[in-house]
C-alpha atoms as a PDB file:
ATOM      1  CA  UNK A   1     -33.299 -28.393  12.508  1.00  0.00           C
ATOM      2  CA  UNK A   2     -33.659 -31.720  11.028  1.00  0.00           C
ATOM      3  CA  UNK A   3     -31.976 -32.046   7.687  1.00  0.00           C
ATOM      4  CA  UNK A   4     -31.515 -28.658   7.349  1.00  0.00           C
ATOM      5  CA  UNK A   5     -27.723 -27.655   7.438  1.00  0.00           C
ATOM      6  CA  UNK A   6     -26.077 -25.439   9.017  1.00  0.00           C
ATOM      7  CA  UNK A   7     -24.945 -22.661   7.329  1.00  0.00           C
ATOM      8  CA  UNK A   8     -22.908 -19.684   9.314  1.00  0.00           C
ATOM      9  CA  UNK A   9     -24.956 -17.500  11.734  1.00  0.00           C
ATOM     10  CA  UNK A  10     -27.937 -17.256  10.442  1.00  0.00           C
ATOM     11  CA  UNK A  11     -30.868 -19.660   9.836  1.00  0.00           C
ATOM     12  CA  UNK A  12     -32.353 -21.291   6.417  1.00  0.00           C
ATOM     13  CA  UNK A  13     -34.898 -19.841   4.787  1.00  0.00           C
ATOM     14  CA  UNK A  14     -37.360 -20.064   2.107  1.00  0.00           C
ATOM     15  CA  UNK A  15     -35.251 -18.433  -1.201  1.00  0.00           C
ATOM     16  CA  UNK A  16     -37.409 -15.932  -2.743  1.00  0.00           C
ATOM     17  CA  UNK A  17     -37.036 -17.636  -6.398  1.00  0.00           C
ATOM     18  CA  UNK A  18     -35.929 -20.679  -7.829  1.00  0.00           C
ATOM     19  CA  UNK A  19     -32.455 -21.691  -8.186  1.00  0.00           C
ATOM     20  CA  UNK A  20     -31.072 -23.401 -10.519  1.00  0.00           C
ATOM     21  CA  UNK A  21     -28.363 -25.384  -7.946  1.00  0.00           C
ATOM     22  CA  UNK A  22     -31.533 -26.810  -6.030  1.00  0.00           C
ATOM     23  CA  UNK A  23     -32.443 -29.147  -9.330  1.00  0.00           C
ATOM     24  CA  UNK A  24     -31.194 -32.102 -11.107  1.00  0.00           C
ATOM     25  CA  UNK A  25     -32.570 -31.025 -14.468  1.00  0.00           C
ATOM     26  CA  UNK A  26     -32.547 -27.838 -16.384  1.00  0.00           C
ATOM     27  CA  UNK A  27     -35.182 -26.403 -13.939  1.00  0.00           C
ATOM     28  CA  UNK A  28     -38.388 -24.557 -14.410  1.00  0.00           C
ATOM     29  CA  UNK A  29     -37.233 -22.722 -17.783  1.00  0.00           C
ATOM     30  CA  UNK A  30     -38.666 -25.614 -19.546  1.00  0.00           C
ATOM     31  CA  UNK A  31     -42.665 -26.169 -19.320  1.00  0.00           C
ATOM     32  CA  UNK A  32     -44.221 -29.002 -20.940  1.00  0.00           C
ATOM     33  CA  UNK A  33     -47.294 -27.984 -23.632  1.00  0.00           C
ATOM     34  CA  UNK A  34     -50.862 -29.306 -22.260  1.00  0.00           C
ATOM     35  CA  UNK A  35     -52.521 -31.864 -23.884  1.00  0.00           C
ATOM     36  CA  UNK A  36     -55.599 -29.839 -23.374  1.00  0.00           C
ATOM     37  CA  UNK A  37     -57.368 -27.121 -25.707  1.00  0.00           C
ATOM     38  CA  UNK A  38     -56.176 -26.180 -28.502  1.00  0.00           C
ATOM     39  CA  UNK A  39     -53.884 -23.322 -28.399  1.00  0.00           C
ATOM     40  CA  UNK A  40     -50.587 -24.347 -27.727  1.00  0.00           C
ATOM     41  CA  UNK A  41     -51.101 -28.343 -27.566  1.00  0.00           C
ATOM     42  CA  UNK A  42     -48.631 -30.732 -27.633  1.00  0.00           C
ATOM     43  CA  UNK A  43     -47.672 -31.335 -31.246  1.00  0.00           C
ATOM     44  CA  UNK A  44     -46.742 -35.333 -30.609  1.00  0.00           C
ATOM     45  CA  UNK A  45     -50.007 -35.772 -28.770  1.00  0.00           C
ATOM     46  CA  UNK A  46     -53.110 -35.957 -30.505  1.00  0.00           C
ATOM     47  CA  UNK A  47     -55.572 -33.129 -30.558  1.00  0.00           C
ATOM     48  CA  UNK A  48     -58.917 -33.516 -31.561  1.00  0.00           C
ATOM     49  CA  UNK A  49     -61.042 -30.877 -33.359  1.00  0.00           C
ATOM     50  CA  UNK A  50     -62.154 -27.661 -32.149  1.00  0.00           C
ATOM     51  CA  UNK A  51     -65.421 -26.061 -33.318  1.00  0.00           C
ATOM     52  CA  UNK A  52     -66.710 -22.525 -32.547  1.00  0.00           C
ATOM     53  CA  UNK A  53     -70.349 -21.288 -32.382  1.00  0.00           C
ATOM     54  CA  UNK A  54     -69.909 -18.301 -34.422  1.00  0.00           C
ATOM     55  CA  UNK A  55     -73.098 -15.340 -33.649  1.00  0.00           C
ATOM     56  CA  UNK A  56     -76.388 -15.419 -35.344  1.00  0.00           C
ATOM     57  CA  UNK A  57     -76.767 -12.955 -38.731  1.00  0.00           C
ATOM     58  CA  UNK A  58     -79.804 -10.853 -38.849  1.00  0.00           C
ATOM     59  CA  UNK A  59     -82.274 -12.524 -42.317  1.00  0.00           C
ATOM     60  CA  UNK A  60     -82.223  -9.970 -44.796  1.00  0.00           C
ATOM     61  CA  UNK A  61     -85.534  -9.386 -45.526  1.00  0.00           C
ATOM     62  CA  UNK A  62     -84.981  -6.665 -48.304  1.00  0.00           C
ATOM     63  CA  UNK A  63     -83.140  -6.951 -51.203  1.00  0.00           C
ATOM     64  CA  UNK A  64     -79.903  -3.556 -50.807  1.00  0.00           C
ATOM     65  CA  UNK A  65     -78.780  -4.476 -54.894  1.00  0.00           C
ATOM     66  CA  UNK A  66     -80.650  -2.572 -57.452  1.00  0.00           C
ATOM     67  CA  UNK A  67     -80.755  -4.965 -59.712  1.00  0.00           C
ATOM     68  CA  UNK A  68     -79.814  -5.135 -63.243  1.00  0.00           C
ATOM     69  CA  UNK A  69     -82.358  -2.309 -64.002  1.00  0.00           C
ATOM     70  CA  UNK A  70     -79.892   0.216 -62.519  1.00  0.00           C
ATOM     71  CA  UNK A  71     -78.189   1.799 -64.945  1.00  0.00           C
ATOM     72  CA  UNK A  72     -75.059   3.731 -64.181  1.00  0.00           C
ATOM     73  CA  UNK A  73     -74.810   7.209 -65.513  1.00  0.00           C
ATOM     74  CA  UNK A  74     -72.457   8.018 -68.369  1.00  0.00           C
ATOM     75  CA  UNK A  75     -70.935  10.922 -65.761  1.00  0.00           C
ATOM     76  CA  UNK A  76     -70.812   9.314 -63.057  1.00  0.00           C
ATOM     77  CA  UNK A  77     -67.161   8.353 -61.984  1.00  0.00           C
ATOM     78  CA  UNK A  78     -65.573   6.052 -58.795  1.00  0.00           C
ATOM     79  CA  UNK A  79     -65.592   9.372 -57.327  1.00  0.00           C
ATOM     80  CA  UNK A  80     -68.636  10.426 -57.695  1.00  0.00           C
ATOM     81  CA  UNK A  81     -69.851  12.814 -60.516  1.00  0.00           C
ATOM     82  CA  UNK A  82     -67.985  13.995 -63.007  1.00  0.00           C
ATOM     83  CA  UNK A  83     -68.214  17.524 -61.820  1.00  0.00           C
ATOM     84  CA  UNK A  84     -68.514  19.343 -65.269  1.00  0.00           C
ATOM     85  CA  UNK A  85     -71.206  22.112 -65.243  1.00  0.00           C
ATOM     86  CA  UNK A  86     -74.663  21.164 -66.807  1.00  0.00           C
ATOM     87  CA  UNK A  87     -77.444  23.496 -67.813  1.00  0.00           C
ATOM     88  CA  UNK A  88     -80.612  22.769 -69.145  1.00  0.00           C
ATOM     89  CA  UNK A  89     -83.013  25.479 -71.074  1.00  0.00           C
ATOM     90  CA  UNK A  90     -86.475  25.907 -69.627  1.00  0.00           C
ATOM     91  CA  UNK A  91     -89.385  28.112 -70.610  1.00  0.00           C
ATOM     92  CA  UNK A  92     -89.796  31.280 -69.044  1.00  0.00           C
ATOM     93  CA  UNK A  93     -91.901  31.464 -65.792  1.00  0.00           C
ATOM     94  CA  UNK A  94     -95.081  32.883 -65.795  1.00  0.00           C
ATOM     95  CA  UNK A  95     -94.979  35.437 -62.780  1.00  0.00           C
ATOM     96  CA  UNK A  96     -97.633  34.818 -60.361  1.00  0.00           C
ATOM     97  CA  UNK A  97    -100.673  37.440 -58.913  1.00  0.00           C
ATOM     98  CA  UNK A  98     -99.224  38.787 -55.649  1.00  0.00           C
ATOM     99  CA  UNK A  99    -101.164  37.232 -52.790  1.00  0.00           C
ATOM    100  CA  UNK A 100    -103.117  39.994 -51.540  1.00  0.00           C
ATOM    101  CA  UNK A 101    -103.802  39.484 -47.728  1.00  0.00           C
ATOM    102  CA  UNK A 102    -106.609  41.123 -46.386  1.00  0.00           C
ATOM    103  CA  UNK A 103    -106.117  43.619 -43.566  1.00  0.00           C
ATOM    104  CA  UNK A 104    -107.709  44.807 -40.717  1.00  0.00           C
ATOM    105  CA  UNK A 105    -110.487  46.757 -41.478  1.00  0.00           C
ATOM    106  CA  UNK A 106    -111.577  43.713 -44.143  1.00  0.00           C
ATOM    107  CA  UNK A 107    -112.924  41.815 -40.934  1.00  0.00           C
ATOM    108  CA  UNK A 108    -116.351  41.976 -39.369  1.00  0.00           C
ATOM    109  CA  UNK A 109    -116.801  39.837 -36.092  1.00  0.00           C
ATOM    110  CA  UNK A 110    -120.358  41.679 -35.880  1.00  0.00           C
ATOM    111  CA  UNK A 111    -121.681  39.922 -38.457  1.00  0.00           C
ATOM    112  CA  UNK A 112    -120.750  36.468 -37.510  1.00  0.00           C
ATOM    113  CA  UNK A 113    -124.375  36.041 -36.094  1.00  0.00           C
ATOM    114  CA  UNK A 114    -124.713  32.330 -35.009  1.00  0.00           C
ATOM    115  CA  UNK A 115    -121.636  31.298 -35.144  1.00  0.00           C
ATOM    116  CA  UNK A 116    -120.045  33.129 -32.946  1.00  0.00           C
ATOM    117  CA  UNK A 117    -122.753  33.956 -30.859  1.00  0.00           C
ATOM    118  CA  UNK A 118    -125.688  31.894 -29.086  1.00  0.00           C
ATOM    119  CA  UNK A 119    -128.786  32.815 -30.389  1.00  0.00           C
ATOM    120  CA  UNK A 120    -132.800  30.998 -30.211  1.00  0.00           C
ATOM    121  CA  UNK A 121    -134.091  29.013 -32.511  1.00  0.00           C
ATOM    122  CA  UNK A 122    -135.219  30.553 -36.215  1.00  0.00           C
ATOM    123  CA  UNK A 123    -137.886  28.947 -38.420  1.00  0.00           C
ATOM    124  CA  UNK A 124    -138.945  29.837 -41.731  1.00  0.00           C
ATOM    125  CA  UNK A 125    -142.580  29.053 -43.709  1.00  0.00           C
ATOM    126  CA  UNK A 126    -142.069  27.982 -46.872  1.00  0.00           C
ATOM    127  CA  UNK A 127    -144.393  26.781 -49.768  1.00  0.00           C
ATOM    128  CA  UNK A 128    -145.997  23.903 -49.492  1.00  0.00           C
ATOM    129  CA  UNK A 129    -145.222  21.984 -53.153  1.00  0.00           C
ATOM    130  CA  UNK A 130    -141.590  23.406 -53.289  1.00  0.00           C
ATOM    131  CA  UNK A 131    -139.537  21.670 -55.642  1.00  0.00           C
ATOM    132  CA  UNK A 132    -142.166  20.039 -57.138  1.00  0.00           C
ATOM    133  CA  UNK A 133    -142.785  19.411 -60.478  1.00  0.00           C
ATOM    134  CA  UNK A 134    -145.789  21.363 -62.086  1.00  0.00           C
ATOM    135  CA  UNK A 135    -146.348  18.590 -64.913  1.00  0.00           C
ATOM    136  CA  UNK A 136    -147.870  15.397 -63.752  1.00  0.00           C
ATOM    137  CA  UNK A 137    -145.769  12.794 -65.352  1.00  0.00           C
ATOM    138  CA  UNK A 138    -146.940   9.577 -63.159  1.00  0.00           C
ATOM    139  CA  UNK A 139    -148.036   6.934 -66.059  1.00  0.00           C
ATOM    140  CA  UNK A 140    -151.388   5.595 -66.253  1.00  0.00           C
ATOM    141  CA  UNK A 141    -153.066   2.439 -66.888  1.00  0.00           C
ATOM    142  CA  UNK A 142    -152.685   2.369 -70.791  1.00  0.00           C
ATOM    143  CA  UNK A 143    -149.313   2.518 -70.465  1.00  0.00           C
ATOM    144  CA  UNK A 144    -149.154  -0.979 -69.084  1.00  0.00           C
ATOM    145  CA  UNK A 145    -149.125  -3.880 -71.694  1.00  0.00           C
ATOM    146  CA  UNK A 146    -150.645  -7.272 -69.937  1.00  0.00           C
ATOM    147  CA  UNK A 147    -148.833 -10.507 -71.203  1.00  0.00           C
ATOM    148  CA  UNK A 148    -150.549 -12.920 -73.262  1.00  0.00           C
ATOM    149  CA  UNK A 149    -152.308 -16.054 -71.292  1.00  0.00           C
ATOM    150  CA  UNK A 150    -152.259 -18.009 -74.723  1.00  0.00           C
ATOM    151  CA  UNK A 151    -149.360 -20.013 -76.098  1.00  0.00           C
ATOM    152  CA  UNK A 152    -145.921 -21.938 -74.243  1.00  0.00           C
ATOM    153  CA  UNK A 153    -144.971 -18.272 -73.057  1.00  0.00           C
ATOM    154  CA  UNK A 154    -147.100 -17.060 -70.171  1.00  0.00           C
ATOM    155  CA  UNK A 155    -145.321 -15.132 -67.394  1.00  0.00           C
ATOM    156  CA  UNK A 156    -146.629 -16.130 -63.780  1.00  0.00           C
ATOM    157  CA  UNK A 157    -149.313 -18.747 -64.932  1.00  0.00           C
ATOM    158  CA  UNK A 158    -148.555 -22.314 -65.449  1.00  0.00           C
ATOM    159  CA  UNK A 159    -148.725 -23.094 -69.321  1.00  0.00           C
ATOM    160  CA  UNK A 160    -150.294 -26.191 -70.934  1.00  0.00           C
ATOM    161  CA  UNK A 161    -147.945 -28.744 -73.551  1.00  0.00           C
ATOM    162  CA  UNK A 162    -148.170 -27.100 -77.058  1.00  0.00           C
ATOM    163  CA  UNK A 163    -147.534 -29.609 -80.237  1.00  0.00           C
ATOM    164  CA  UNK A 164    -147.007 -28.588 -83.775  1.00  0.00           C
ATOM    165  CA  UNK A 165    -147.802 -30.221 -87.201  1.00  0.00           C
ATOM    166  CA  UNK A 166    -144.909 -30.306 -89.420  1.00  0.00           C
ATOM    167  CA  UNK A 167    -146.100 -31.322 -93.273  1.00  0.00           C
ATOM    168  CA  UNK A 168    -145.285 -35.222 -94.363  1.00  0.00           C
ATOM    169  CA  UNK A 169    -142.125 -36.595 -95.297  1.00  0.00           C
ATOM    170  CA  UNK A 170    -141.327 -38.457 -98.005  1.00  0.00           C
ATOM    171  CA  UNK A 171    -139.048 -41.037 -97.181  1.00  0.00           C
ATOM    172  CA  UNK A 172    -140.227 -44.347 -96.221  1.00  0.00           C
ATOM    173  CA  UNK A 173    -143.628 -43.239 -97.476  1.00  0.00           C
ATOM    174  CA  UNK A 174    -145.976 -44.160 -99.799  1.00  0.00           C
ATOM    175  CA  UNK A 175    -145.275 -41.472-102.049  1.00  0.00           C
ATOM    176  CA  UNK A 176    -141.452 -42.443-102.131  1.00  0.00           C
ATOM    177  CA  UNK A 177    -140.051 -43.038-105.337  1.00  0.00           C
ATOM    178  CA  UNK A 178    -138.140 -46.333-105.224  1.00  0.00           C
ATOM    179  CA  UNK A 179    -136.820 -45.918-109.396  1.00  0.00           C
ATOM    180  CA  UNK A 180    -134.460 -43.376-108.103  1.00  0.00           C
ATOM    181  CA  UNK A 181    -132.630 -45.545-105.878  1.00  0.00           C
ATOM    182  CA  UNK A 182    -128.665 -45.912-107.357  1.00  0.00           C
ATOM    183  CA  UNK A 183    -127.955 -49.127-108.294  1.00  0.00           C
ATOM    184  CA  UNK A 184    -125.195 -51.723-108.598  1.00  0.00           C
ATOM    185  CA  UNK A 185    -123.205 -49.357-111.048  1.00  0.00           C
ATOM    186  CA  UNK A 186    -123.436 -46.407-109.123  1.00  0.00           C
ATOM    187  CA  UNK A 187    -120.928 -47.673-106.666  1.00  0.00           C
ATOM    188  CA  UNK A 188    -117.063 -47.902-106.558  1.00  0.00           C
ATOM    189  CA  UNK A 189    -115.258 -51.263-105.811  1.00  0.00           C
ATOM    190  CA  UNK A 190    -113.153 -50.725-103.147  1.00  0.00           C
ATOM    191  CA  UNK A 191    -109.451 -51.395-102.889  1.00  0.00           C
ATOM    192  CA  UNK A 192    -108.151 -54.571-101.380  1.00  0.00           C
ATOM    193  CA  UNK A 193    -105.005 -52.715-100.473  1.00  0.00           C
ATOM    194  CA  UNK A 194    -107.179 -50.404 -97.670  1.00  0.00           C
ATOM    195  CA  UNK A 195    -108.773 -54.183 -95.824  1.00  0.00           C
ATOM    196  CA  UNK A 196    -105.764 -56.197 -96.355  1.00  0.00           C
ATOM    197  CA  UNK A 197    -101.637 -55.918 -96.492  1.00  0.00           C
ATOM    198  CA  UNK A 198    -100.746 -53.741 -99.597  1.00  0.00           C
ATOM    199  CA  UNK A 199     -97.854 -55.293-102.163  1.00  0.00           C
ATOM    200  CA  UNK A 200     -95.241 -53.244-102.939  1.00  0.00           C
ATOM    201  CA  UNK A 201     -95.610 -51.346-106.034  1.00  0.00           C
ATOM    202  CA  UNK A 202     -93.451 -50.160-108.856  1.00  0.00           C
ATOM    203  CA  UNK A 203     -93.369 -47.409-111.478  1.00  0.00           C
ATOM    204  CA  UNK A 204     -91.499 -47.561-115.086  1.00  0.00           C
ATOM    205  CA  UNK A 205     -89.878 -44.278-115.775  1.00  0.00           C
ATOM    206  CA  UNK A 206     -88.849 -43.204-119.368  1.00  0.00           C
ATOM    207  CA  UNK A 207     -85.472 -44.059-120.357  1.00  0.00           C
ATOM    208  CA  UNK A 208     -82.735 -41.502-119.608  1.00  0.00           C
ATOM    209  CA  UNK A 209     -79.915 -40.383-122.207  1.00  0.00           C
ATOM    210  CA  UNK A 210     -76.197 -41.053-120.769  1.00  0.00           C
ATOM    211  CA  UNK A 211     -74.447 -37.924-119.292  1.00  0.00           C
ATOM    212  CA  UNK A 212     -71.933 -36.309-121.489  1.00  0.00           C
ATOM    213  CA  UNK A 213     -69.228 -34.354-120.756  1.00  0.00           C
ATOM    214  CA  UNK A 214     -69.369 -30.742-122.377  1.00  0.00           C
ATOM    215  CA  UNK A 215     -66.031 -29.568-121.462  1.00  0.00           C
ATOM    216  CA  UNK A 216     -63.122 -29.089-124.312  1.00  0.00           C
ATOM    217  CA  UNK A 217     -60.692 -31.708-124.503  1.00  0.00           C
ATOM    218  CA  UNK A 218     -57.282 -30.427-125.792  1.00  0.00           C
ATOM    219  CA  UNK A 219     -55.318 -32.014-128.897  1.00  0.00           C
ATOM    220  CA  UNK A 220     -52.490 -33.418-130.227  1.00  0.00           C
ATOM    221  CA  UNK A 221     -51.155 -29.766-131.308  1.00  0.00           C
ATOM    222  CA  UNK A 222     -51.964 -28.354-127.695  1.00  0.00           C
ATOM    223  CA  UNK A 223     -49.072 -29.774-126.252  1.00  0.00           C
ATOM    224  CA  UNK A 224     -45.235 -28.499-126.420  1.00  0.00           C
ATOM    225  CA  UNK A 225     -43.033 -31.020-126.278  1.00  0.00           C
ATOM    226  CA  UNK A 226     -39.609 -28.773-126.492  1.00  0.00           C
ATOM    227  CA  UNK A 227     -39.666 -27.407-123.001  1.00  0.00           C
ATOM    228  CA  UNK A 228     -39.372 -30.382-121.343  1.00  0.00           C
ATOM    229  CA  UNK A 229     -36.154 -31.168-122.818  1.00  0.00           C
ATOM    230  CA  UNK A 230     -33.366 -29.304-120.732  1.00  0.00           C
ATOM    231  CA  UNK A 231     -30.196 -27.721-122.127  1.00  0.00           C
ATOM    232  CA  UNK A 232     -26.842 -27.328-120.126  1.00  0.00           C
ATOM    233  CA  UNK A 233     -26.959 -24.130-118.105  1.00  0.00           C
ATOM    234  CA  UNK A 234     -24.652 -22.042-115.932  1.00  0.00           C
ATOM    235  CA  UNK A 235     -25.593 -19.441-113.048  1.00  0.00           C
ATOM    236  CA  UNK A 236     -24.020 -16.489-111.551  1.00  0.00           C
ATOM    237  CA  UNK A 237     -23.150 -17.391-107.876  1.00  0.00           C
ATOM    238  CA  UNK A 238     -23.968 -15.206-104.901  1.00  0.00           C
ATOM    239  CA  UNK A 239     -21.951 -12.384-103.434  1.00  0.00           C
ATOM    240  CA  UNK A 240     -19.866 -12.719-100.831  1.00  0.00           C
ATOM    241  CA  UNK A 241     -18.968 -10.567 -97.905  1.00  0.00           C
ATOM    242  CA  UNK A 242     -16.010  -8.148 -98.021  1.00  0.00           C
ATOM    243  CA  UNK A 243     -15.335  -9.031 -94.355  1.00  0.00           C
ATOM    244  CA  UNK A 244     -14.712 -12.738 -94.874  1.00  0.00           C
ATOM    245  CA  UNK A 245     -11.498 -13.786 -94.850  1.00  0.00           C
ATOM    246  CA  UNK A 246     -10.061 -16.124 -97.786  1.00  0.00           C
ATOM    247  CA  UNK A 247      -9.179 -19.648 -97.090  1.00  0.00           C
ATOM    248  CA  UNK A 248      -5.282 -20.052 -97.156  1.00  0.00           C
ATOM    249  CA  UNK A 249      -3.348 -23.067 -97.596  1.00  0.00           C
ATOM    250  CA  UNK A 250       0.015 -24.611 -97.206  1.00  0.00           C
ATOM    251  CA  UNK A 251       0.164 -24.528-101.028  1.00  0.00           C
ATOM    252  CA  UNK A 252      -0.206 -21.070-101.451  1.00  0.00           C
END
């Protein structure tokens, strides 16, 4: 049997669960946390970040808020409506023809002719100028006006250079007048200060009276000089409580 001992009449065995005489330590009760995942990791190991892939959201592609153009009735409630009755007046109906469907006897199939029924070909003669007018209103060749070939305007025909003769002008002619021309006195001398770096200039305004005061001043007789001068004065105390008890001495 080896190492095995010897135990009575009967044979060693495999024991169907641990027991707590076959270990050194406190036994399987304890288990060690794994260093690996990260639901119930060791706390004095180190555990390094864990990161899900969460699902993919449908895109909105239409807007579900109405907006801040919804407005909320006045009767409306977090329950719903209000529930009070509401009427409104309208005008009286006209009432309406009765439909009157037609019967039986308001049918005839013989007449259909054609289109119920196959049947040949029918042709009718009629006039000749049907529909046509009586009065002959096509225009003729008076009415048509023929453009001009003479002048700068001529529609479809290529139109030689036209020149006009405007009357003479006078200026820088012989016939200009050269006594009317302004002379020295007719024009303004100009201001240095626009071509060159204006001094500063000054104005001299009339002289100004000194303010005065319009108020009223109050005099010698104005003031009372008695009732600043204080005479000896007694006062009535205040009352006391009838709960407070007097202050008794050795003395008394």
């Amino acid at each position: 049997m080896g190492s095995d001992a010897w135990v009575g009449p009967w044979r060693p065995h495999r024991p169907r669960g641990p027991i707590a005489a076959l270990y050194r330590g406190p036994g399987p009760k304890y288990q060690l946390p794994p260093n690996t995942g990260y639901v119930l990791h060791d706390p004095s190991r180190r555990r390094a970040p864990a990161f899900t892939f969460g699902a993919r959201l449908p895109a909105q592609t239409t807007s579900c808020s109405p907006g801040p153009s919804h407005l909320v009735p006045s009767r409306m409630t977090v329950r719903g409506p209000d529930g009070t009755p509401a009427y409104s007046i309208y005008g009286r109906l006209r009432h309406s023809a009765p439909f009157r469907t037609p019967g039986p006897g308001r049918y005839f199939p013989e007449r259909a002719g054609n289109a119920a029924y196959p049947s040949a070909p029918r042709h009718t003669i009629a006039s000749r100028n049907w529909g046509a007018h009586t009065k002959q209103q096509t225009p003729g060749p008076g009415t048509y006006s023929v453009p001009p070939l003479l002048g700068a305007r001529v529609v479809g025909k290529t139109s030689a250079p036209t020149y006009s003769l405007y009357g003479r002008s006078a200026v820088g002619s012989c016939f200009e007048d050269l006594s009317k021309t302004p002379g020295p006195c007719a024009y303004h001398v100009v201001s240095p200060a626009v071509y060159k770096a204006r001094a500063p200039q000054f104005t001299m305004l009339a002289r100004t009276s000194l303010p005065q005061d319009s108020t009223m001043k109050p005099g010698p007789a104005a003031y009372n000089v008695d009732q600043h001068r204080r005479t000896h004065g007694w006062s009535f105390g205040i009352r006391h409580s009838e709960y407070l008890a007097p202050l008794v001495t050795d003395v008394d």
